[in-house]
N, C-alpha and C. Protein backbone atom coordinates (compact mmCIF):
# COMPACT_ATOMS: atom_id res chain seq x y z
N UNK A 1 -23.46 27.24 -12.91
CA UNK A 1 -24.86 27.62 -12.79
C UNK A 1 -25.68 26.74 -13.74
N UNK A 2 -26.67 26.53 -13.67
CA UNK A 2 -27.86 25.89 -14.26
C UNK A 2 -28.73 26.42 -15.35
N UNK A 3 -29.54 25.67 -15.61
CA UNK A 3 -30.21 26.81 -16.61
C UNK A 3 -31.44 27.68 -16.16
N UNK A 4 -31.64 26.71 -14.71
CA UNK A 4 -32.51 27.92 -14.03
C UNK A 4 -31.95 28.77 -13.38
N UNK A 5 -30.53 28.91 -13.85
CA UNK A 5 -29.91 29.69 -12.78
C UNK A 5 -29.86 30.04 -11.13
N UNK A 6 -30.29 28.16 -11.16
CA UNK A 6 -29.48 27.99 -9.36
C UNK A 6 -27.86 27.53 -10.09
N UNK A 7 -27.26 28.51 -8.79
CA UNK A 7 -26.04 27.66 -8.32
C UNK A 7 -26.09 26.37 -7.65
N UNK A 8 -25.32 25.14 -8.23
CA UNK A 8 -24.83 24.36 -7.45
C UNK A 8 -23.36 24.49 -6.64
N UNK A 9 -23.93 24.61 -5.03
CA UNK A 9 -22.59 24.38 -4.50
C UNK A 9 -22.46 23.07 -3.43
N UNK A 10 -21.47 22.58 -3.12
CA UNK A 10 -20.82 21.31 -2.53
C UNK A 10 -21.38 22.07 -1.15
N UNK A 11 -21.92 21.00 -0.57
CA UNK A 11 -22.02 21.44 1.57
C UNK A 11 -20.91 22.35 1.73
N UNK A 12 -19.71 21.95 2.02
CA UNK A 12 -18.76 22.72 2.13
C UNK A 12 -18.38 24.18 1.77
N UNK A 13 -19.23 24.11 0.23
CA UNK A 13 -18.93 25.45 -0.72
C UNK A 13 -20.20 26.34 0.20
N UNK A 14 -21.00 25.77 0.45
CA UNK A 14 -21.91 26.57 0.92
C UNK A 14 -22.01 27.06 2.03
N UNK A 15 -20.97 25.96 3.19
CA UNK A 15 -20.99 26.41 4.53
C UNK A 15 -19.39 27.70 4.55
N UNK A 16 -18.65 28.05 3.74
CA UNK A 16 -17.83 28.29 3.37
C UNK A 16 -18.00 30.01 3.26
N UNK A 17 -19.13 29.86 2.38
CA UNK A 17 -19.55 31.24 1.85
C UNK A 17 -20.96 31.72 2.76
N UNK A 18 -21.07 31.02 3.36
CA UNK A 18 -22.19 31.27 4.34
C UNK A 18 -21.20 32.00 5.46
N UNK A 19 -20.12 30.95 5.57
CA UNK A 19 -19.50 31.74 7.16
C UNK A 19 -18.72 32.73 6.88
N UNK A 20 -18.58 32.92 5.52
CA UNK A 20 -18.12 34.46 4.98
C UNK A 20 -19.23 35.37 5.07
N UNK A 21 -20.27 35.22 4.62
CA UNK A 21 -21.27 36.06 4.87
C UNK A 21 -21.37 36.78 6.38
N UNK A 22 -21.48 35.77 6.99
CA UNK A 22 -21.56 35.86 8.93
C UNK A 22 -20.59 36.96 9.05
N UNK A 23 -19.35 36.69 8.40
CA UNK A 23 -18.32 37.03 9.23
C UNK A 23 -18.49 39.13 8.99
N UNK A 24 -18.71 38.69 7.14
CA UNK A 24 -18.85 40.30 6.80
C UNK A 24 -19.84 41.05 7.71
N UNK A 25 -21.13 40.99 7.74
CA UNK A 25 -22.06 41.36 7.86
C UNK A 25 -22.24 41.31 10.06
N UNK A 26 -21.48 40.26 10.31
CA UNK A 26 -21.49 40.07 11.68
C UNK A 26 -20.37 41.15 12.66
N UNK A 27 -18.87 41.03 11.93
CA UNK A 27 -17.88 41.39 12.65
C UNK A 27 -17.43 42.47 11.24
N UNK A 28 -17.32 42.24 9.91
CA UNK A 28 -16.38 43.58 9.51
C UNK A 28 -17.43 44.67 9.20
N UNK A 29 -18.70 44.51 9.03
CA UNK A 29 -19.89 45.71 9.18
C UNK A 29 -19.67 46.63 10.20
N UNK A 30 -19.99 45.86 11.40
CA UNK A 30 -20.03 47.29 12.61
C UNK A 30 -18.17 47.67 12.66
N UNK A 31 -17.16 46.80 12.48
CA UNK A 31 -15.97 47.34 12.84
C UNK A 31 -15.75 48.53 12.05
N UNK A 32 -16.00 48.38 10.26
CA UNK A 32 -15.91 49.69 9.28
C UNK A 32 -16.82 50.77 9.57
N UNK A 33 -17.92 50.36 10.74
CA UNK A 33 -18.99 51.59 10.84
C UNK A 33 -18.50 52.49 11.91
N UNK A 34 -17.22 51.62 12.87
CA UNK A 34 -17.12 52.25 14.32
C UNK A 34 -15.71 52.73 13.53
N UNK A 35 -14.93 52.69 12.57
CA UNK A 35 -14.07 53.27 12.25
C UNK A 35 -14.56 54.64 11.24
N UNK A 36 -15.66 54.27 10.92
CA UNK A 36 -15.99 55.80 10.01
C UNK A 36 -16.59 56.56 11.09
N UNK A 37 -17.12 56.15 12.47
CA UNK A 37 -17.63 57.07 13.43
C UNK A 37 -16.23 57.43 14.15
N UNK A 38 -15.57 57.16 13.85
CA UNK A 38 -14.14 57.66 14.96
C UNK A 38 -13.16 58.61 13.93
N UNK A 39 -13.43 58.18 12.98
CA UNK A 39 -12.67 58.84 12.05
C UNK A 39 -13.51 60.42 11.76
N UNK A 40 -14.84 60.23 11.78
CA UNK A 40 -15.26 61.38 11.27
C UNK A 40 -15.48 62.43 12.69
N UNK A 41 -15.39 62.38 14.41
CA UNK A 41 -14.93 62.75 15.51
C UNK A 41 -13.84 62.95 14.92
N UNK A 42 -12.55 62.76 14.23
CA UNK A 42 -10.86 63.22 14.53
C UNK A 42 -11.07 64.45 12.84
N UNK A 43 -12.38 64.00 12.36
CA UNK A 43 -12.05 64.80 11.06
C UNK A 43 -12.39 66.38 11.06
N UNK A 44 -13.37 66.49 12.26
CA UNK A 44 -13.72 67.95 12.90
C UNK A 44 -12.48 68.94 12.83
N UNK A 45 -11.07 68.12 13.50
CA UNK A 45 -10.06 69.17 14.05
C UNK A 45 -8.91 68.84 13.22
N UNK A 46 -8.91 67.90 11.51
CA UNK A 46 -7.64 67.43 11.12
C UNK A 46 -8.47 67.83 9.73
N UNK A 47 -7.12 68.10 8.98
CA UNK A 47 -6.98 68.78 7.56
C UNK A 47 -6.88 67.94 6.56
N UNK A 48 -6.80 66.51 6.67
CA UNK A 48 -6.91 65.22 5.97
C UNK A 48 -7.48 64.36 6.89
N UNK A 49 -8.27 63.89 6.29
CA UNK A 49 -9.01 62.74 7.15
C UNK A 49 -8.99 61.46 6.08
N UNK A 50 -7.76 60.90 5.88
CA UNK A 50 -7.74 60.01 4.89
C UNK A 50 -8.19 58.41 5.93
N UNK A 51 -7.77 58.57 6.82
CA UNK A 51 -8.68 57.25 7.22
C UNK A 51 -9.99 57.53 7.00
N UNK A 52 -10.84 58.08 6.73
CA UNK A 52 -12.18 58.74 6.81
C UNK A 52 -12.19 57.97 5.64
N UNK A 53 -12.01 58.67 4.24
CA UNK A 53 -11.70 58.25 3.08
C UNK A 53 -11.70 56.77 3.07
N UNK A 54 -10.37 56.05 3.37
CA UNK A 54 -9.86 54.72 3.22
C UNK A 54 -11.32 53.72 3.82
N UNK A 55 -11.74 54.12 4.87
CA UNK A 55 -13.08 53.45 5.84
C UNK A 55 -14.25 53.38 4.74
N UNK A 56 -14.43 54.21 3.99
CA UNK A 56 -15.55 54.33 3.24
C UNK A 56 -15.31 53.30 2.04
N UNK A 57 -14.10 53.83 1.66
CA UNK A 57 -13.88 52.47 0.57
C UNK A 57 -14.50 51.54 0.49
N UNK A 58 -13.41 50.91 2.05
CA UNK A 58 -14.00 49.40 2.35
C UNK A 58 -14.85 49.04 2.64
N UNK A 59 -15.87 50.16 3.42
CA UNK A 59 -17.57 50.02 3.49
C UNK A 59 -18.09 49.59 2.18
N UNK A 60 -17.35 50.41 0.93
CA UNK A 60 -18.17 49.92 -0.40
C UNK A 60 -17.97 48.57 -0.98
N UNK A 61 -16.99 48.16 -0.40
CA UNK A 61 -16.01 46.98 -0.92
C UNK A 61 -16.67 45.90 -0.20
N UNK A 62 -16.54 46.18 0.92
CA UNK A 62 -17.43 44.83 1.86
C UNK A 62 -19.39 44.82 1.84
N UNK A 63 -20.05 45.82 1.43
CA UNK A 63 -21.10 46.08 0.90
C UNK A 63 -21.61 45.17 -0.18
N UNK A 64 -20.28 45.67 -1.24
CA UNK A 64 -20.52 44.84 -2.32
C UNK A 64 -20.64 43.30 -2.35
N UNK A 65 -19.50 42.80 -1.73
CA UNK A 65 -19.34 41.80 -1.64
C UNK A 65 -20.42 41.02 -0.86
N UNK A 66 -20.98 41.52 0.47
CA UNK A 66 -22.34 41.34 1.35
C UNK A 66 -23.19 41.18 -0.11
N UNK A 67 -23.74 41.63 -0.71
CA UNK A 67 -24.93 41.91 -1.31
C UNK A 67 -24.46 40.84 -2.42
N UNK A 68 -23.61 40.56 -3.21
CA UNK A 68 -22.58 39.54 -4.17
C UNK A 68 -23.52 38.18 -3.15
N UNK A 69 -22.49 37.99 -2.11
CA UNK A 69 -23.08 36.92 -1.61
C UNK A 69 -24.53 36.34 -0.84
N UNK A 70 -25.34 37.25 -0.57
CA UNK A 70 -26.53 37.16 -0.18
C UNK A 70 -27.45 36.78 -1.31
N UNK A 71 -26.90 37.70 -3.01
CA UNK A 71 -27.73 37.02 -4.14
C UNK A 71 -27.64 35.62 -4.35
N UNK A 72 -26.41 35.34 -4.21
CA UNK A 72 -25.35 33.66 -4.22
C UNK A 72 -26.22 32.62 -3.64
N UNK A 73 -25.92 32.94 -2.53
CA UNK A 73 -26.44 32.11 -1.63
C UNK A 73 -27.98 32.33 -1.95
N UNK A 74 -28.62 33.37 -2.31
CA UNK A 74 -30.59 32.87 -2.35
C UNK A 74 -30.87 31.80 -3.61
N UNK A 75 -29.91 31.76 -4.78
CA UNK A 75 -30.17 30.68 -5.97
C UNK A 75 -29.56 29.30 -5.84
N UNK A 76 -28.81 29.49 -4.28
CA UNK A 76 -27.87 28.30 -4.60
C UNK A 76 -29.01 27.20 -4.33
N UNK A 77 -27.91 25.89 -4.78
CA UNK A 77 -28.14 24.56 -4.16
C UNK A 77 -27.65 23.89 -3.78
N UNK A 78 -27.72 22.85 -2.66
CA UNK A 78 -26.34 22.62 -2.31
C UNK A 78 -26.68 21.07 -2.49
N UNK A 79 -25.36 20.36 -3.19
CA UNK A 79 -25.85 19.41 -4.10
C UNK A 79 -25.37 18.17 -2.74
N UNK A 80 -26.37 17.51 -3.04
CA UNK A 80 -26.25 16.42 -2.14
C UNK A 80 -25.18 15.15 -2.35
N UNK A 81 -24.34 14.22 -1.73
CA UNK A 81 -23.58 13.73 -1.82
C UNK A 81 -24.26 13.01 -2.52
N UNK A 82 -24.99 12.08 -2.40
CA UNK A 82 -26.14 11.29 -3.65
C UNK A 82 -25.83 11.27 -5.46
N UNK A 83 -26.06 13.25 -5.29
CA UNK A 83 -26.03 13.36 -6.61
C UNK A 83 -24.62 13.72 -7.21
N UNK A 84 -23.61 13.39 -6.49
CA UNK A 84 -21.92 13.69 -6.77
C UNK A 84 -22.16 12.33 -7.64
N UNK A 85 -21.80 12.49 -9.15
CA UNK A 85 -20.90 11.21 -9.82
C UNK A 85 -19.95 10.76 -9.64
N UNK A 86 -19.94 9.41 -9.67
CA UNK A 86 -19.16 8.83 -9.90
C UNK A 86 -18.32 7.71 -10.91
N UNK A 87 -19.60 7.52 -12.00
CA UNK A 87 -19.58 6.74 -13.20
C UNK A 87 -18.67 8.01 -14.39
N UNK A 88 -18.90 8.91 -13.82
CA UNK A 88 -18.06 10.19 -14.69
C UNK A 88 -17.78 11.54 -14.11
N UNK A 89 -16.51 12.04 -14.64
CA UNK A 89 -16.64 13.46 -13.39
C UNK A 89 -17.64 14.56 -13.62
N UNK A 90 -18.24 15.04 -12.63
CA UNK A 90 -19.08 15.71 -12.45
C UNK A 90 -18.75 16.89 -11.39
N UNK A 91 -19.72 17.85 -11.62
CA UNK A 91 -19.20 19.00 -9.98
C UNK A 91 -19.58 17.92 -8.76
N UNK A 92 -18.76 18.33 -8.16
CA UNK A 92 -18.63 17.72 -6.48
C UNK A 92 -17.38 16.30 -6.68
N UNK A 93 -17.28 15.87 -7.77
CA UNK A 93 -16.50 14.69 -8.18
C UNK A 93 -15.14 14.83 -7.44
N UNK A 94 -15.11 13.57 -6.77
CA UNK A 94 -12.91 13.86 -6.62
C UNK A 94 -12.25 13.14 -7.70
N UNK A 95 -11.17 13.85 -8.57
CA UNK A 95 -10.78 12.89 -9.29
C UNK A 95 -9.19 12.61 -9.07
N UNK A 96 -9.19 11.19 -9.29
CA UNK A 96 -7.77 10.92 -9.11
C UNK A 96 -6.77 10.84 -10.49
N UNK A 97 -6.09 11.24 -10.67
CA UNK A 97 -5.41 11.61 -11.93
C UNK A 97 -3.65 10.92 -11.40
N UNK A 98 -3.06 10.19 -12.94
CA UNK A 98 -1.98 10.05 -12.88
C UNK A 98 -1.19 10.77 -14.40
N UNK A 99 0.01 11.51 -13.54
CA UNK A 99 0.77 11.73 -15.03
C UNK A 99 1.13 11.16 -15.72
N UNK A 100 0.85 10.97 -16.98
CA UNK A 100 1.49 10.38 -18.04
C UNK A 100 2.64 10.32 -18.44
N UNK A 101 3.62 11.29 -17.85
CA UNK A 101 4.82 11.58 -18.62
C UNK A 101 5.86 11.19 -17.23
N UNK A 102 5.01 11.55 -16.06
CA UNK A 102 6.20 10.96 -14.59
C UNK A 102 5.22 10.14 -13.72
N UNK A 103 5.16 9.15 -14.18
CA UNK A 103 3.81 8.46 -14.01
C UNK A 103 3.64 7.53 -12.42
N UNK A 104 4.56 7.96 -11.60
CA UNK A 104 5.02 8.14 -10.20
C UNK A 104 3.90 9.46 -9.94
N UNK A 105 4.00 10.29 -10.48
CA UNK A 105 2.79 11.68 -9.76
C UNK A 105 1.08 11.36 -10.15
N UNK A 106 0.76 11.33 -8.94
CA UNK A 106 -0.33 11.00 -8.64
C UNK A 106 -0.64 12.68 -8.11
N UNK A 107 -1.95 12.78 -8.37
CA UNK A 107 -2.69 14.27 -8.22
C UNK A 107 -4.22 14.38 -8.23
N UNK A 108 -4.53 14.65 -7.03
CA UNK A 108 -6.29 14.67 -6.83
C UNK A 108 -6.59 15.88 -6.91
N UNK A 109 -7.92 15.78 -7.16
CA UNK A 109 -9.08 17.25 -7.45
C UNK A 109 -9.89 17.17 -7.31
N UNK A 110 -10.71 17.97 -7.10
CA UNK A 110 -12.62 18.12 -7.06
C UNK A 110 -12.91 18.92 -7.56
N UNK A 111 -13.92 19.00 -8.71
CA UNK A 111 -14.33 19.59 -9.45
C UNK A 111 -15.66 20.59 -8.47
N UNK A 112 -15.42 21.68 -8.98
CA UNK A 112 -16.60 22.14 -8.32
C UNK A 112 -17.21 23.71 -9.09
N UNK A 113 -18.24 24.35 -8.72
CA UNK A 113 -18.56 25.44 -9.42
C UNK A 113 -17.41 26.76 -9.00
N UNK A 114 -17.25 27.37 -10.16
CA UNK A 114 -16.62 28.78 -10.26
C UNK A 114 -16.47 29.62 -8.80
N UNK A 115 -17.76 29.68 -7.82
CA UNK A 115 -17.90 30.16 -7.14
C UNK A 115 -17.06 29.70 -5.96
N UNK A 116 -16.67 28.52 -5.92
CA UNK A 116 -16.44 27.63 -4.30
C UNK A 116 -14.82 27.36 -4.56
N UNK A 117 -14.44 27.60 -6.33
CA UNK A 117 -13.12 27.13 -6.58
C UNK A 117 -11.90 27.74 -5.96
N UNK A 118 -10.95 26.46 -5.13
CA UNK A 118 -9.93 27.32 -5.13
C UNK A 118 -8.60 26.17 -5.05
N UNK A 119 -7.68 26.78 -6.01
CA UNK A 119 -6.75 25.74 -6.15
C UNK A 119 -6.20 25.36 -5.48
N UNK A 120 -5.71 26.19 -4.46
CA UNK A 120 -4.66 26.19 -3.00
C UNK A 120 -5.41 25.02 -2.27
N UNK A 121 -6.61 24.78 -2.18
CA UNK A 121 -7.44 23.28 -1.62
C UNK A 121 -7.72 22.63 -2.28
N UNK A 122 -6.72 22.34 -3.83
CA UNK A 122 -7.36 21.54 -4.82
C UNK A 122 -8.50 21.69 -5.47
N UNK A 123 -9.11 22.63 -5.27
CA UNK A 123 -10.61 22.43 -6.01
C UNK A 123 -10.74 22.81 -6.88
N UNK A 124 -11.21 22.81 -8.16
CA UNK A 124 -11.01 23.31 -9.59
C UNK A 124 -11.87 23.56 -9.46
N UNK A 125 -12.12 25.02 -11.09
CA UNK A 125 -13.45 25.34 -11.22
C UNK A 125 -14.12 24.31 -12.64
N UNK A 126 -15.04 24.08 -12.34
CA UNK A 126 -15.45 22.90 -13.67
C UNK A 126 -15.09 24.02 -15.19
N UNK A 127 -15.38 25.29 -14.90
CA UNK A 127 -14.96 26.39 -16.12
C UNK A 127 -13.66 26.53 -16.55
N UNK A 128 -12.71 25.83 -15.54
CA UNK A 128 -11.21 26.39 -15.71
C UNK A 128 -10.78 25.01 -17.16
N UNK A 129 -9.76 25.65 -17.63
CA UNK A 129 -9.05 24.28 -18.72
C UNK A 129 -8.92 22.79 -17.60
N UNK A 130 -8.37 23.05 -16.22
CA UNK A 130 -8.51 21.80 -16.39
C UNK A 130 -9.90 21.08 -15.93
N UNK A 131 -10.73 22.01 -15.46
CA UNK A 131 -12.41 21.36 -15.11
C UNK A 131 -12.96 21.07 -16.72
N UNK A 132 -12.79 21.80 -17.61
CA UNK A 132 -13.67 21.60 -19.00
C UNK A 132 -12.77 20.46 -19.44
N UNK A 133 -11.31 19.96 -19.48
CA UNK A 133 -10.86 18.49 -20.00
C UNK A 133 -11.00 17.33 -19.02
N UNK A 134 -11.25 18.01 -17.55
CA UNK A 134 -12.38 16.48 -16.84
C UNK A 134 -13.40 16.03 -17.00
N UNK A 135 -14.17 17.35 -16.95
CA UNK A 135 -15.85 16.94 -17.14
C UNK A 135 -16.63 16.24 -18.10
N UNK A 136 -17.41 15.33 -17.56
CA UNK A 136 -18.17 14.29 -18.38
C UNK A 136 -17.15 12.79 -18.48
N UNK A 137 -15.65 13.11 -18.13
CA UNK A 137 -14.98 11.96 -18.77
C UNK A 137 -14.88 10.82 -17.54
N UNK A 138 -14.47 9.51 -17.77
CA UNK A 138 -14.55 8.37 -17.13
C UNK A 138 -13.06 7.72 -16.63
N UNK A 139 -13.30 6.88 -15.49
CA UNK A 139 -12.05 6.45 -15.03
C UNK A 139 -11.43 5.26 -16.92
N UNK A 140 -9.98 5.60 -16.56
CA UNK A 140 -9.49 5.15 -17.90
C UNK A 140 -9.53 6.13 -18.68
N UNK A 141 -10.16 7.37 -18.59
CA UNK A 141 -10.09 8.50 -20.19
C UNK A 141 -8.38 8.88 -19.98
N UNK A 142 -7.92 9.37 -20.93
CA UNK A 142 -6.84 10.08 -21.04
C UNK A 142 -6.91 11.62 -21.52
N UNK A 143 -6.52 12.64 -20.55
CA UNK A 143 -7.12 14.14 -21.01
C UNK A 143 -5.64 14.51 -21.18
N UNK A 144 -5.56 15.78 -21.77
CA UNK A 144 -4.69 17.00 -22.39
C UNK A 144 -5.17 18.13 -21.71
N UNK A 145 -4.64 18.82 -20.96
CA UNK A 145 -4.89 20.22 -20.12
C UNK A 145 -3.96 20.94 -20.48
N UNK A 146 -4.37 22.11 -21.20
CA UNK A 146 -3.49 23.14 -21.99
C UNK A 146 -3.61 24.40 -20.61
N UNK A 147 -2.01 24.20 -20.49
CA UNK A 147 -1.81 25.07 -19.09
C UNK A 147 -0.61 25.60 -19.62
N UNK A 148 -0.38 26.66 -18.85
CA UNK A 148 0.53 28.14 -19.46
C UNK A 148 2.08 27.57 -19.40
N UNK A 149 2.32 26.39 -18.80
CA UNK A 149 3.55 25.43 -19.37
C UNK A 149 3.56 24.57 -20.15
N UNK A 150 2.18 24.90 -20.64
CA UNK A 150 2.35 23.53 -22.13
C UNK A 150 1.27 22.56 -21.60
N UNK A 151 1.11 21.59 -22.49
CA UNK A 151 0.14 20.67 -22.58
C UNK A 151 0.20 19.36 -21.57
N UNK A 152 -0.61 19.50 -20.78
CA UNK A 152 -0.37 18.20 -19.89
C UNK A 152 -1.22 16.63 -19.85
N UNK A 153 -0.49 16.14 -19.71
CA UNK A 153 -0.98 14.72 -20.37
C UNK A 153 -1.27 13.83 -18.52
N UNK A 154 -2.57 13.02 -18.21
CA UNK A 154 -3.30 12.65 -17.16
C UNK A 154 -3.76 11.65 -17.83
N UNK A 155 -4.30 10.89 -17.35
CA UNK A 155 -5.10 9.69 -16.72
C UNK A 155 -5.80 9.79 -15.62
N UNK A 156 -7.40 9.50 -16.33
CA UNK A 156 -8.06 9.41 -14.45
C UNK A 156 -8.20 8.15 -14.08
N UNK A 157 -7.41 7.78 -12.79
CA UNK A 157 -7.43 6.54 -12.17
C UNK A 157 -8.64 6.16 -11.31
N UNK A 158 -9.24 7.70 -10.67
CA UNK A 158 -10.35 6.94 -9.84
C UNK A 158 -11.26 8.18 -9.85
N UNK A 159 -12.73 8.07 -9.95
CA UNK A 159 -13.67 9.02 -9.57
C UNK A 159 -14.81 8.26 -8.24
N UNK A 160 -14.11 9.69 -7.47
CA UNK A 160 -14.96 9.08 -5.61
C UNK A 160 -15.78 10.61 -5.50
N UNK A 161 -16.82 10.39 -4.16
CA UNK A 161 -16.82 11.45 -3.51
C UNK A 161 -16.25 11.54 -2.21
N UNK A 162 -16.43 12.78 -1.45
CA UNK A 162 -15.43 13.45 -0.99
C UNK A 162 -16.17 13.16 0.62
């Protein structure tokens, strides 16, 4: 976040959480509404109506999350490929990293905000240990990423965008 408190998110991050939005508000809204109307018809003549219960939950759960992302999305920004660095890593940055220690492993990333991060697609959060020992640094830096197996030793070989 910024200090005006827009989010920056990547096109992607934004079309991402946009089509999450759609999806809540489009398809799991009316499905949790037609399950609390069917549930509360079977709850007339049954002595537990725990689907009744369970439906409401997730009404609150997917509510939340609706309203989470509708604030999201009104501050965001969605940062233009333009303004992705490349003289140093920055959010939206891909960086190319080599290990120092098996220096055969080569390992890419994109730095991006908290909100859009997810490791399983490579994407770091610029907040996580290893986004705060990329950020700001230049092809040639050598970083240390203190990760729950110990200290890892990188080289960034290349900063592109994506």
């Amino acid at each position: 976040m910024t200090e005006e408190g827009v989010v920056l998110l990547t096109e992607k991050g934004y079309k991402r959480l946009s089509d999450e939005l759609a999806q809540l508000t489009g398809v799991k809204r009316p499905e949790i509404a037609e399950r609390i109307r069917a549930s509360k018809e079977q709850g007339e003549f049954a002595d537990d109506n725990s689907e009744f219960e369970e439906a409401k939950r997730e009404q609150a759960l997917v509510e939340s999350r609706i309203a989470e992302l509708k604030e999201l999305l009104s501050s965001a920004q969605k940062l233009s490929m333009r303004n992705i660095p490349t003289d140093h890593v920055g959010i939206g940055s891909v960086v190319v990293l080599r290990n120092l220690k098996k220096r055969s492993e080569i390992l890419e990333v994109r730095v991006v905000t908290v909100f859009e991060a997810d490791p399983d697609e490579g994407s770091i959060s610029s907040d996580s240990p290893w986004g705060q020992a990329l950020m700001d640094r230049a092809v040639g830096d050598k970083v240390v990423i203190n990760a729950p197996a110990g200290q890892l030793h990188y080289e960034i070989i290349e900063i592109r965008k994506k």
